[in-house]
N, C-alpha and C. Protein backbone atom coordinates (compact mmCIF):
# COMPACT_ATOMS: atom_id res chain seq x y z
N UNK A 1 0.85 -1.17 0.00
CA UNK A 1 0.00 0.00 0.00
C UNK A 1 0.90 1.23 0.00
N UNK A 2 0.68 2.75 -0.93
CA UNK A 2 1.29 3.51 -1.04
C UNK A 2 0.88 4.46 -1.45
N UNK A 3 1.21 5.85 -1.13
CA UNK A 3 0.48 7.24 -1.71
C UNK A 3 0.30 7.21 -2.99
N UNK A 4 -0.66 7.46 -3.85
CA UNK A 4 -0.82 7.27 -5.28
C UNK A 4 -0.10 8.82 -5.93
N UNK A 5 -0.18 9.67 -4.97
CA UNK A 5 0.27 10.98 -5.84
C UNK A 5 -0.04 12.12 -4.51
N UNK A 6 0.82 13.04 -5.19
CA UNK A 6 1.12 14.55 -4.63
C UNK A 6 1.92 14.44 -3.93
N UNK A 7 2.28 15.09 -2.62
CA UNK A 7 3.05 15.56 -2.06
C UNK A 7 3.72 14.18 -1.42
N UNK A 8 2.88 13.54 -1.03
CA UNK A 8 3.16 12.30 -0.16
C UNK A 8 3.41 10.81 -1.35
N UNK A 9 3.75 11.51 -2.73
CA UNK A 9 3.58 10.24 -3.60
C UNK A 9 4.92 8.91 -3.42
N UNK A 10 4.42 7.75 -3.33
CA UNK A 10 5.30 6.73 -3.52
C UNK A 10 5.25 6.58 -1.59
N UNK A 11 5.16 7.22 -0.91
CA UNK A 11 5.13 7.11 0.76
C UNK A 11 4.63 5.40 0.67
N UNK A 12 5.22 4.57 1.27
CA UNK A 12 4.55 3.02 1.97
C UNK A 12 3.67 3.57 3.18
N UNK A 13 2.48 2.84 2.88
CA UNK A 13 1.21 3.13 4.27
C UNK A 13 1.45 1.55 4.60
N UNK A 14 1.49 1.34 5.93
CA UNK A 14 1.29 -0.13 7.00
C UNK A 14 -0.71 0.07 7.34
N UNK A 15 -0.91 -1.29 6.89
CA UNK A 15 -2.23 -1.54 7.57
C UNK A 15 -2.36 -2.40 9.16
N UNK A 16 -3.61 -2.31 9.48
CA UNK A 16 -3.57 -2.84 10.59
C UNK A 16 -3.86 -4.25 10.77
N UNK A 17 -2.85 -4.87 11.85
CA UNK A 17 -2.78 -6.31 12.12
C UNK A 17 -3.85 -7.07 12.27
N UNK A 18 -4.03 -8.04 11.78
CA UNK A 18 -5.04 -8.64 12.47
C UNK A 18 -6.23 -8.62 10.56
N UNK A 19 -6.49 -7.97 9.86
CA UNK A 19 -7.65 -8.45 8.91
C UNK A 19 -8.13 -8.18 9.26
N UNK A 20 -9.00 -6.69 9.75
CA UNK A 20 -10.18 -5.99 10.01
C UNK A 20 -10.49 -5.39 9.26
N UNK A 21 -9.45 -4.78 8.68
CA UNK A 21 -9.56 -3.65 7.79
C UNK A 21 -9.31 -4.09 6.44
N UNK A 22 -10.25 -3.17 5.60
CA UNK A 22 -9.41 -3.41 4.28
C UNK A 22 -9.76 -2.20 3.54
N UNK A 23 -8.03 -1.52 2.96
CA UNK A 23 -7.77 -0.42 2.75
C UNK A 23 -8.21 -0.24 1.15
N UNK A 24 -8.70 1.05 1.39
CA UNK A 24 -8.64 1.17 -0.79
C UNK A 24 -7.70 0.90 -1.29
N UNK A 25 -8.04 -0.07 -2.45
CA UNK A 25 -6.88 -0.32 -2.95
C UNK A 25 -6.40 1.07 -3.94
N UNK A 26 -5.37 0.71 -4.69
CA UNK A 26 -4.95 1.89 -5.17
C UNK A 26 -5.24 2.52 -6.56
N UNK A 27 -6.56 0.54 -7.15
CA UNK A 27 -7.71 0.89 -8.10
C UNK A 27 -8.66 2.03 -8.04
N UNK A 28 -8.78 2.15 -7.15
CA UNK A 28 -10.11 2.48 -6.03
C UNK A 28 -9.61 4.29 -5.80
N UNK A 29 -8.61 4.13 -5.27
CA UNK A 29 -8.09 5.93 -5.14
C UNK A 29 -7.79 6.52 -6.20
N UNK A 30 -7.08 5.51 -7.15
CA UNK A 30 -7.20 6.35 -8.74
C UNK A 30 -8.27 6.84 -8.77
N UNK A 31 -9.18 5.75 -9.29
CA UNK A 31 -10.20 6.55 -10.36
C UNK A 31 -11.10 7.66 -9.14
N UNK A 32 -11.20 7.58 -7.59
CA UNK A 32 -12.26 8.32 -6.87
C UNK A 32 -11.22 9.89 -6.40
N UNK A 33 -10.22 9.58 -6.95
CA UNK A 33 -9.14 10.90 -6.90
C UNK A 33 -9.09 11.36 -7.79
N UNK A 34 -9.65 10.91 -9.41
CA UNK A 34 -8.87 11.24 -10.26
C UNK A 34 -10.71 12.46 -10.34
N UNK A 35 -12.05 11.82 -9.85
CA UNK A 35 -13.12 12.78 -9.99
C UNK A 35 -12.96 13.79 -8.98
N UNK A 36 -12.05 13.40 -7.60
CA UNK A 36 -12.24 14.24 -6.37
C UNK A 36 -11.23 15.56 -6.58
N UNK A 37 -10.52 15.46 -7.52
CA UNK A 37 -9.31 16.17 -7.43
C UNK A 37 -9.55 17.78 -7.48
N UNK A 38 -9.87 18.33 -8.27
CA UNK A 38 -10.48 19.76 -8.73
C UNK A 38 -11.32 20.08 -7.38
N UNK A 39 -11.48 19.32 -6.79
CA UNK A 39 -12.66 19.74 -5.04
C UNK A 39 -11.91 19.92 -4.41
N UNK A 40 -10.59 19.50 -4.08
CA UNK A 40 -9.65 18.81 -2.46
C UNK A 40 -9.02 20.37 -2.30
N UNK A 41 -8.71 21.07 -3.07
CA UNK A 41 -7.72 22.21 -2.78
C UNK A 41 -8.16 22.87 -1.43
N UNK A 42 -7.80 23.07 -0.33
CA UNK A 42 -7.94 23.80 1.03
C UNK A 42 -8.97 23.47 1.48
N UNK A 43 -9.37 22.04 1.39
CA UNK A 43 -10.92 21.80 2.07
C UNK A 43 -10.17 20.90 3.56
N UNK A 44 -11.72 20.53 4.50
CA UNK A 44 -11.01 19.71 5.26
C UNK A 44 -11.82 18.28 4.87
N UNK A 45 -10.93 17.35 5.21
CA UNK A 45 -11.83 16.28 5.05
C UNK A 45 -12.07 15.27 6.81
N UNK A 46 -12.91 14.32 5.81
CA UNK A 46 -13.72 13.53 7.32
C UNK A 46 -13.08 12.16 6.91
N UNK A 47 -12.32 11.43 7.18
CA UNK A 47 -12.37 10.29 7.06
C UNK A 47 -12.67 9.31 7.76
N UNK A 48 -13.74 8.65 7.89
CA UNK A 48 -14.86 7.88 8.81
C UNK A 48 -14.53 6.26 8.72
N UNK A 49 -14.56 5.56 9.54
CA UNK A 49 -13.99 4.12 9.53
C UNK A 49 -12.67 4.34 9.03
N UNK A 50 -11.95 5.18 9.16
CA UNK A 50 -10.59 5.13 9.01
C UNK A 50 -9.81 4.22 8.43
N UNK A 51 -9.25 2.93 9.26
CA UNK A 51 -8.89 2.12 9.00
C UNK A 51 -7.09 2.40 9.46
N UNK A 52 -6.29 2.55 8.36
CA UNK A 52 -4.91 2.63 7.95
C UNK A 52 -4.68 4.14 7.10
N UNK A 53 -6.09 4.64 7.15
CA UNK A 53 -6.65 6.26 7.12
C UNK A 53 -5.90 6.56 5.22
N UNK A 54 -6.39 5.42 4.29
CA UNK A 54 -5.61 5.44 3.03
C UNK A 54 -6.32 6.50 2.00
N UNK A 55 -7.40 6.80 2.36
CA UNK A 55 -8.31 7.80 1.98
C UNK A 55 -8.21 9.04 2.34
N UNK A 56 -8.16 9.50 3.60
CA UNK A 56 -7.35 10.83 3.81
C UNK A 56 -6.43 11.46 3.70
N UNK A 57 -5.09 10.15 3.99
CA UNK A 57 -3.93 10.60 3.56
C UNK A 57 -3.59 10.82 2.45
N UNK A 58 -4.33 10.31 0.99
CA UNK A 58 -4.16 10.38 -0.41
C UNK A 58 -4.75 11.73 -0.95
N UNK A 59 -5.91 12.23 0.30
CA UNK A 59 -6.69 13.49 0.18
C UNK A 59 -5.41 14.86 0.56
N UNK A 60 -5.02 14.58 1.69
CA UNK A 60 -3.75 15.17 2.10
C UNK A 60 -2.67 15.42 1.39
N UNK A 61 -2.21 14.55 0.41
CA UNK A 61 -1.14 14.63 -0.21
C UNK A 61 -1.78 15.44 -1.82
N UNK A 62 -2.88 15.03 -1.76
CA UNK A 62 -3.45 15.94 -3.04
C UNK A 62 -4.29 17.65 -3.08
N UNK A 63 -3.55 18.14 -1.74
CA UNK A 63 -4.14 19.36 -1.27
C UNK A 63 -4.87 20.10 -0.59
N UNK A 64 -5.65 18.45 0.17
CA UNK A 64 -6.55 18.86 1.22
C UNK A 64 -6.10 19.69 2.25
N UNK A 65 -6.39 20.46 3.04
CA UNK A 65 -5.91 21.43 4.17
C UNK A 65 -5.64 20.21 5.46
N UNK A 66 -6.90 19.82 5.54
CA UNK A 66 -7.01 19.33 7.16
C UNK A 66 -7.66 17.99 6.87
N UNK A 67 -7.58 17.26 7.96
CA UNK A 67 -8.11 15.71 7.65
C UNK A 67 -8.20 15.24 9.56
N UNK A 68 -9.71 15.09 9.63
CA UNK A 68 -10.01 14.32 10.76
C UNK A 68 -10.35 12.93 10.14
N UNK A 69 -9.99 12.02 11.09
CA UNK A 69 -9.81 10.32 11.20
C UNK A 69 -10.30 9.92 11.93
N UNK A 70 -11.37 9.09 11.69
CA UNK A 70 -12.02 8.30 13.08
C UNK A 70 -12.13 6.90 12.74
N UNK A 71 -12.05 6.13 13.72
CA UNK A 71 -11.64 4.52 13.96
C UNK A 71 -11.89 4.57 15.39
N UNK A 72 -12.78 3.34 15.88
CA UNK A 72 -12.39 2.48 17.16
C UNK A 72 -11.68 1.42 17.53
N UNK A 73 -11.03 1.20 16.60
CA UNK A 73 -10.48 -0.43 16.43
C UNK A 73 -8.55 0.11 16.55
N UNK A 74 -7.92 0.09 18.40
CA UNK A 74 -6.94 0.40 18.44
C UNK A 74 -6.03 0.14 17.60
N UNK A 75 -5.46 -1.30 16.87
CA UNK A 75 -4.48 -1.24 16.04
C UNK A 75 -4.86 -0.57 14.81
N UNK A 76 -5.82 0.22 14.27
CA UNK A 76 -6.15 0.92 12.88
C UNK A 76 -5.61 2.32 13.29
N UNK A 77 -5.88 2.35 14.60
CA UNK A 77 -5.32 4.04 15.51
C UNK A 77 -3.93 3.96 14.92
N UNK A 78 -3.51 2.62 15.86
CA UNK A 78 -1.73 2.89 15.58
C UNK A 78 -1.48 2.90 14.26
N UNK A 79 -1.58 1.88 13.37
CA UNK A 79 -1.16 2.19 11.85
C UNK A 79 -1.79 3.29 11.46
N UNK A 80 -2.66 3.90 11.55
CA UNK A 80 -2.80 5.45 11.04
C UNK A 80 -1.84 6.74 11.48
N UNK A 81 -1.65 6.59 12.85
CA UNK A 81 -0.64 7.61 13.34
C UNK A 81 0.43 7.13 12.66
N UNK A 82 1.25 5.52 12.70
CA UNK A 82 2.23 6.00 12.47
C UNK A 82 2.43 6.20 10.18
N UNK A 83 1.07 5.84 9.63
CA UNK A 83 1.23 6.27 8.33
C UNK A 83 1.57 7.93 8.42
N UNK A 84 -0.08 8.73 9.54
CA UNK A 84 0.35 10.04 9.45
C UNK A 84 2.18 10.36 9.53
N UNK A 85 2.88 9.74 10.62
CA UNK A 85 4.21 10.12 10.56
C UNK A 85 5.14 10.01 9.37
N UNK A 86 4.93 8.89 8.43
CA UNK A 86 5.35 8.38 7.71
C UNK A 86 5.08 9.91 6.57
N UNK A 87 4.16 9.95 6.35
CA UNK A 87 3.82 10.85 5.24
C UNK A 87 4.20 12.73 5.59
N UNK A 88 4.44 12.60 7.20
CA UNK A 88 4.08 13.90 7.69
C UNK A 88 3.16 14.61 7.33
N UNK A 89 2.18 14.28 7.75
CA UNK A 89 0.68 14.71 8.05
C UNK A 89 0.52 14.92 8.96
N UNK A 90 1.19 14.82 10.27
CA UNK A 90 0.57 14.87 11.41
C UNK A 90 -0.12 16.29 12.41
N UNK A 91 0.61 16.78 11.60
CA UNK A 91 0.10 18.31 12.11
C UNK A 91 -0.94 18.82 11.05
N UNK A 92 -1.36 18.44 10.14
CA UNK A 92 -2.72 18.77 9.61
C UNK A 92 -3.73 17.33 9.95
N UNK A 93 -3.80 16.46 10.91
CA UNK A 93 -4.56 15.70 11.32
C UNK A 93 -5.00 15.39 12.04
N UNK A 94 -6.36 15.28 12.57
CA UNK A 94 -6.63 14.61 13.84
C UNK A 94 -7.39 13.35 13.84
N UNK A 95 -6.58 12.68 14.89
CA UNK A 95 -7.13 11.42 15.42
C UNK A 95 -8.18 10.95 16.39
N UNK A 96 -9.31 10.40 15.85
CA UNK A 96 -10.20 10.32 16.79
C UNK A 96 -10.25 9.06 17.32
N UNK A 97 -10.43 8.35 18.46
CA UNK A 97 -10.59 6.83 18.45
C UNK A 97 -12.59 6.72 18.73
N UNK A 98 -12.84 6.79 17.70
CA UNK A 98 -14.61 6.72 18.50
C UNK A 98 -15.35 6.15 17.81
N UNK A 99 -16.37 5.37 17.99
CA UNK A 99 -17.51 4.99 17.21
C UNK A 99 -18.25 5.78 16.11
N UNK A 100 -18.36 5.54 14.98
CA UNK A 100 -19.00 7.13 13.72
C UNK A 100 -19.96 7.38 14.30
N UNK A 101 -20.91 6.71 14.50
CA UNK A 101 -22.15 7.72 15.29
C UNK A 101 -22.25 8.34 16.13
N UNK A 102 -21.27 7.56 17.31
CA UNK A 102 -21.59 8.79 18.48
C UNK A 102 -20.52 10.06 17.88
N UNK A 103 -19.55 9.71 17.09
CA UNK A 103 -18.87 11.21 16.84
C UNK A 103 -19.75 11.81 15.68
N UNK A 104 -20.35 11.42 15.03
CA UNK A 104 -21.41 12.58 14.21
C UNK A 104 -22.91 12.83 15.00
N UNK A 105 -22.83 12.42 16.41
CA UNK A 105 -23.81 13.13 17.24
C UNK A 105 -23.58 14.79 17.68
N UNK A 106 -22.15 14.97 17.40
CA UNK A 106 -21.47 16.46 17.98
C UNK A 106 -21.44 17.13 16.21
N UNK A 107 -20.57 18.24 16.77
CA UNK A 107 -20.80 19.32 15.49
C UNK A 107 -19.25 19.15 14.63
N UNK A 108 -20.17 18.39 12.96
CA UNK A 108 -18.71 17.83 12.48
C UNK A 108 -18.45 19.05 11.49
N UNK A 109 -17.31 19.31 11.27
CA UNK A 109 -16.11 20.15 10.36
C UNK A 109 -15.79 19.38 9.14
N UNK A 110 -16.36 18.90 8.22
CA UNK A 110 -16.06 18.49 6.77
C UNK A 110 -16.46 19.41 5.41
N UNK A 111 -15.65 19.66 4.25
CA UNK A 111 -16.27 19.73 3.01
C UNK A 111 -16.21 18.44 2.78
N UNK A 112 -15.62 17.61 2.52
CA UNK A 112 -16.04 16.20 2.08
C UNK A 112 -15.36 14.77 3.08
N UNK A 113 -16.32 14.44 2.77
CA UNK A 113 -16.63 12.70 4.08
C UNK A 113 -16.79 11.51 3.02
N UNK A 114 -15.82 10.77 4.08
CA UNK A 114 -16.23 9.78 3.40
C UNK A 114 -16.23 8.74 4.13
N UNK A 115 -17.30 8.02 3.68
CA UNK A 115 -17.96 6.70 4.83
C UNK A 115 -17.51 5.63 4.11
N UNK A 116 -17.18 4.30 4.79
CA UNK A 116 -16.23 3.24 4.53
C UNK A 116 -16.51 2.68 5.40
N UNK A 117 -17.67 2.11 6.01
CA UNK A 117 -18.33 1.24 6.96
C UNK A 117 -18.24 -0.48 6.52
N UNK A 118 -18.06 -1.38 7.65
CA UNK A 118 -18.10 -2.68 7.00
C UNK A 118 -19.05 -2.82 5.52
N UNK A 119 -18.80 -3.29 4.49
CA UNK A 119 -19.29 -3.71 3.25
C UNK A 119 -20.95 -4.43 3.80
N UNK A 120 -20.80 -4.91 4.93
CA UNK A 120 -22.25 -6.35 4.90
C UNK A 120 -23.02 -5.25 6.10
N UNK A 121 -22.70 -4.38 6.73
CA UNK A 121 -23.37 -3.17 7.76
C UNK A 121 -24.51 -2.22 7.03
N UNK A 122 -25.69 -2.47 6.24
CA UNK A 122 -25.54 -1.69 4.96
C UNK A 122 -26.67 -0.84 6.01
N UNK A 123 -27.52 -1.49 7.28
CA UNK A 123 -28.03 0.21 7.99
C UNK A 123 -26.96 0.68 8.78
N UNK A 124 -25.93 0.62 9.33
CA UNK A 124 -25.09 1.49 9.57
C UNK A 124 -24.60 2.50 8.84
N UNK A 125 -24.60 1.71 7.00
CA UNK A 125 -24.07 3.10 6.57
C UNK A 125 -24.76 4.11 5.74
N UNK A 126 -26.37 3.06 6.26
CA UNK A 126 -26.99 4.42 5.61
C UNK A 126 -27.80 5.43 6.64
N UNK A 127 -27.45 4.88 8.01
CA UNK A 127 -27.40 5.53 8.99
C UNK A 127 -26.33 6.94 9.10
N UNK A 128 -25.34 6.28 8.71
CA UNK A 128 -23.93 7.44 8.79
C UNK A 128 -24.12 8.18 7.58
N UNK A 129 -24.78 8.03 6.51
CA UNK A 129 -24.95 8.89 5.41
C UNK A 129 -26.00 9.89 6.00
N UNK A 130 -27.04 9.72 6.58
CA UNK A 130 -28.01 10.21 6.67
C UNK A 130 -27.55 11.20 7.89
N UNK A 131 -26.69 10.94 8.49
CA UNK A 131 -25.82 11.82 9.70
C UNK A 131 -24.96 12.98 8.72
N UNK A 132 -24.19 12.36 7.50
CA UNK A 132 -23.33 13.65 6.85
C UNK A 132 -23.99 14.22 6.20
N UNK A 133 -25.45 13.98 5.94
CA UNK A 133 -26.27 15.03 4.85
C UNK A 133 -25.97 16.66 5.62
N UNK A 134 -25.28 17.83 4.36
CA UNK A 134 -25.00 19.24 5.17
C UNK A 134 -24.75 19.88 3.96
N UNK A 135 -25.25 21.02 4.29
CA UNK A 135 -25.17 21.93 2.88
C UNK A 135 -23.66 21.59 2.40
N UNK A 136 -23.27 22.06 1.11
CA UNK A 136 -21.87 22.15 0.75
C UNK A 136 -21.19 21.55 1.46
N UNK A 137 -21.53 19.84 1.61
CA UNK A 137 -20.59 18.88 1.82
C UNK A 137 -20.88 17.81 0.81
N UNK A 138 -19.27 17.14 0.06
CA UNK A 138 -19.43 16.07 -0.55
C UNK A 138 -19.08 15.15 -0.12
N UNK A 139 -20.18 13.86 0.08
CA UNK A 139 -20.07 12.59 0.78
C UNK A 139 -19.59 11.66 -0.56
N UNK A 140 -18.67 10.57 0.07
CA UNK A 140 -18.38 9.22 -0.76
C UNK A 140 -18.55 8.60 -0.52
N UNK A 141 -19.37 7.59 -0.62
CA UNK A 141 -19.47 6.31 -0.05
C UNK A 141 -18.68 5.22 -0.63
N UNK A 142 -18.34 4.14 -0.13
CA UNK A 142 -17.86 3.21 -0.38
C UNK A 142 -18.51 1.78 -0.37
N UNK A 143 -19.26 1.09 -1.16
CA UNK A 143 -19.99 -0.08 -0.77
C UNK A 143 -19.57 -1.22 -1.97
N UNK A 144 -19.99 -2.71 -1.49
CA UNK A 144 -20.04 -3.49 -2.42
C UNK A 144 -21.45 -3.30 -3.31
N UNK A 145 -21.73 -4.07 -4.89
CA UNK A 145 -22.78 -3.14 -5.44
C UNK A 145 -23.72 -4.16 -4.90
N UNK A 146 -23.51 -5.50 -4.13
CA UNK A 146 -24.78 -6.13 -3.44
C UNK A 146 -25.07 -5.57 -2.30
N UNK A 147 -24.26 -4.92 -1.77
CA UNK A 147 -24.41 -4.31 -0.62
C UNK A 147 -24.53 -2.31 0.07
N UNK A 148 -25.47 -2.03 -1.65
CA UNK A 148 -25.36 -0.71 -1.79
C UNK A 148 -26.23 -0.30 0.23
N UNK A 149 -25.73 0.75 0.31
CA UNK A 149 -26.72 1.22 1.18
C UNK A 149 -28.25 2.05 0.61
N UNK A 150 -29.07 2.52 1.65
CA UNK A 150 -29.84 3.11 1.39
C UNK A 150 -29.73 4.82 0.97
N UNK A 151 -29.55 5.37 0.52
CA UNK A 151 -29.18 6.60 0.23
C UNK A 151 -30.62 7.41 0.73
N UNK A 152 -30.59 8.43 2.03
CA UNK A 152 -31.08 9.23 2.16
C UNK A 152 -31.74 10.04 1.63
N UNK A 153 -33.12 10.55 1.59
CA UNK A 153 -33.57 11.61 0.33
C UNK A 153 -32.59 13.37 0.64
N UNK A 154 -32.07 13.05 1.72
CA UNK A 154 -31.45 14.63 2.56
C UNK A 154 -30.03 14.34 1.43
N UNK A 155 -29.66 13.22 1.00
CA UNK A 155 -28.69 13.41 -0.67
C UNK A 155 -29.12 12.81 -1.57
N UNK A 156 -28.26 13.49 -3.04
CA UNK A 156 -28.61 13.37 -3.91
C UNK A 156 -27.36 11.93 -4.74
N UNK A 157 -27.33 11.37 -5.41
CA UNK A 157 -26.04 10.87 -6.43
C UNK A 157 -25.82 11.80 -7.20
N UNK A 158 -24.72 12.43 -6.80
CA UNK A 158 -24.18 13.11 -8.00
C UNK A 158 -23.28 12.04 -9.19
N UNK A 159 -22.87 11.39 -8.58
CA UNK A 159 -21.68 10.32 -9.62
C UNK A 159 -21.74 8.68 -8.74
N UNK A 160 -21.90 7.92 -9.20
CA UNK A 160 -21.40 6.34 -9.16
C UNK A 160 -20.91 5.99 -10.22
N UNK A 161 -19.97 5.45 -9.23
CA UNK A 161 -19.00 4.64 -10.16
C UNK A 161 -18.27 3.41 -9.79
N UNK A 162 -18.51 1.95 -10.61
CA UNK A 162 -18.00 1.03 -10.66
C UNK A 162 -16.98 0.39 -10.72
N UNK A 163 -16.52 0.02 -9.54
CA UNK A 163 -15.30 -1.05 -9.95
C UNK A 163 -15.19 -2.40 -9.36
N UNK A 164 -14.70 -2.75 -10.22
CA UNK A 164 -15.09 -4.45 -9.67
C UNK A 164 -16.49 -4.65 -8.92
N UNK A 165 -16.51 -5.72 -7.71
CA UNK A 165 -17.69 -5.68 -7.36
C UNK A 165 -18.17 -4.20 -5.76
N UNK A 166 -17.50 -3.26 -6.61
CA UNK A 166 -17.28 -2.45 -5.29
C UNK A 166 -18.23 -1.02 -6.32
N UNK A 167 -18.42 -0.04 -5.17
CA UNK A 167 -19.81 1.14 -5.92
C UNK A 167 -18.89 2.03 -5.35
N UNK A 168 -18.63 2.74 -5.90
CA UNK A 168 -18.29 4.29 -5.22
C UNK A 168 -19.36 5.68 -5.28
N UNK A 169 -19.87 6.09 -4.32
CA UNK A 169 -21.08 7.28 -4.32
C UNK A 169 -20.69 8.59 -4.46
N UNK A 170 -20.83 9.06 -5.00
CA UNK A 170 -20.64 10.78 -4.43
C UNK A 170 -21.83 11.33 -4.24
N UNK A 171 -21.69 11.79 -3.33
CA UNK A 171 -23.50 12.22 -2.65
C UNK A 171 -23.24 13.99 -2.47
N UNK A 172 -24.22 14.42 -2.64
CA UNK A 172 -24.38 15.93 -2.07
C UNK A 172 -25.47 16.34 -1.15
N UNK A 173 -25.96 16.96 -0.62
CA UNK A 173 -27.12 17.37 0.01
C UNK A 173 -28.03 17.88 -0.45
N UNK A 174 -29.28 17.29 -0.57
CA UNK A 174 -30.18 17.69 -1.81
C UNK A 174 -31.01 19.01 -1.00
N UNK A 175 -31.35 19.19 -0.12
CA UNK A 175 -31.80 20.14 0.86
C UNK A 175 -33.41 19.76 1.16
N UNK A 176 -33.70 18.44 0.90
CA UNK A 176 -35.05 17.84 1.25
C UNK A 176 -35.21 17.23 2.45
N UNK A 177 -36.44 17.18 2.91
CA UNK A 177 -36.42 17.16 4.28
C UNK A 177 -37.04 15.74 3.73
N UNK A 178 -37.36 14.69 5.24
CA UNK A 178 -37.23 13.42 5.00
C UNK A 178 -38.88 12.93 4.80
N UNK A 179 -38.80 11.81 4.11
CA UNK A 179 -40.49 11.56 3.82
C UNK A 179 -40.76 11.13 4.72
N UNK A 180 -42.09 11.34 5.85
CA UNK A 180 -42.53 10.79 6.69
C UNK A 180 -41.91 10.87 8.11
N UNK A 181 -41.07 12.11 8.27
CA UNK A 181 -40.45 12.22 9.24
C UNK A 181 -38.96 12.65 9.43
């Protein structure tokens, strides 16, 4: 695993022990970097289920300002800090160790989020989508395409896109309030 480009390009990222995680591959950050790119300049980002944090840090190295990380799963903590070191990121990052919901119960700081919840969790992550719906924020989701989530009417699809058996979302906030409640 390795920075695909910018500042941090060619950097080796360590994942975390154990097979919990599984990081974008570097199929996966191409092509969702190659649409995200023209957005990232001085934004902050959210990177949610963290992991080995391969999504933020690729956001980071391509111009993002700031990048919060959240994970509960201690060894994804440590291989993320020490990728942040690796890449020197660490002073534009923060580390959260917390569950996504209870940390999108408080007041979150993103232009763009991106959710990366277990693949087979599919109301968790359309729970956590329905938590990042916010004006002028762009959400990504990450799902298998049997295992799309439910997409919120509070976003819209701006872009899906296919790879392998995996969906990538880009969601925006449509500014609709919810049917039936």
């Amino acid at each position: 695993m390795r920075v695909i480009a910018g500042e941090a390009k060619g950097r080796r990222l360590v994942v975390p022990e154990g097979g919990g995680t599984r990081a974008a591959t570097d199929r996966i950050r191409e092509t969702l970097f190659g649409i995200l790119e023209p957005f990232l300049a001085g934004t902050h980002v959210l990177d949610l289920f963290a992991g080995a944090g391969t999504l933020g840090i690729e956001a980071l190295s391509r111009g993002a300002a700031r990048a919060t990380f959240v994970d509960k799963a201690p060894k994804a903590i440590a291989a993320l800090k020490k990728n942040l070191e690796t890449t020197g990121f660490t002073s534009r990052a923060s580390v959260v160790r917390a569950d996504a919901l209870a940390y999108l119960a408080g007041p979150v700081r993103a232009d763009i989020a991106f959710c990366d919840p277990p693949f087979a969790d599919v109301a968790l992550h359309g729970a956590v989508l329905a938590k990042l719906a916010a004006p002028g924020r762009l959400v990504v989701a990450r799902a298998l395409r049997k295992h799309l989530p439910e997409i919120p009417p509070t976003l819209r699809i701006m872009r899906a896109k296919e790879i392998g058996e995996e969906t990538l979302l880009l969601l925006q906030y449509s500014g609709e309030a919810s049917a039936g409640g």
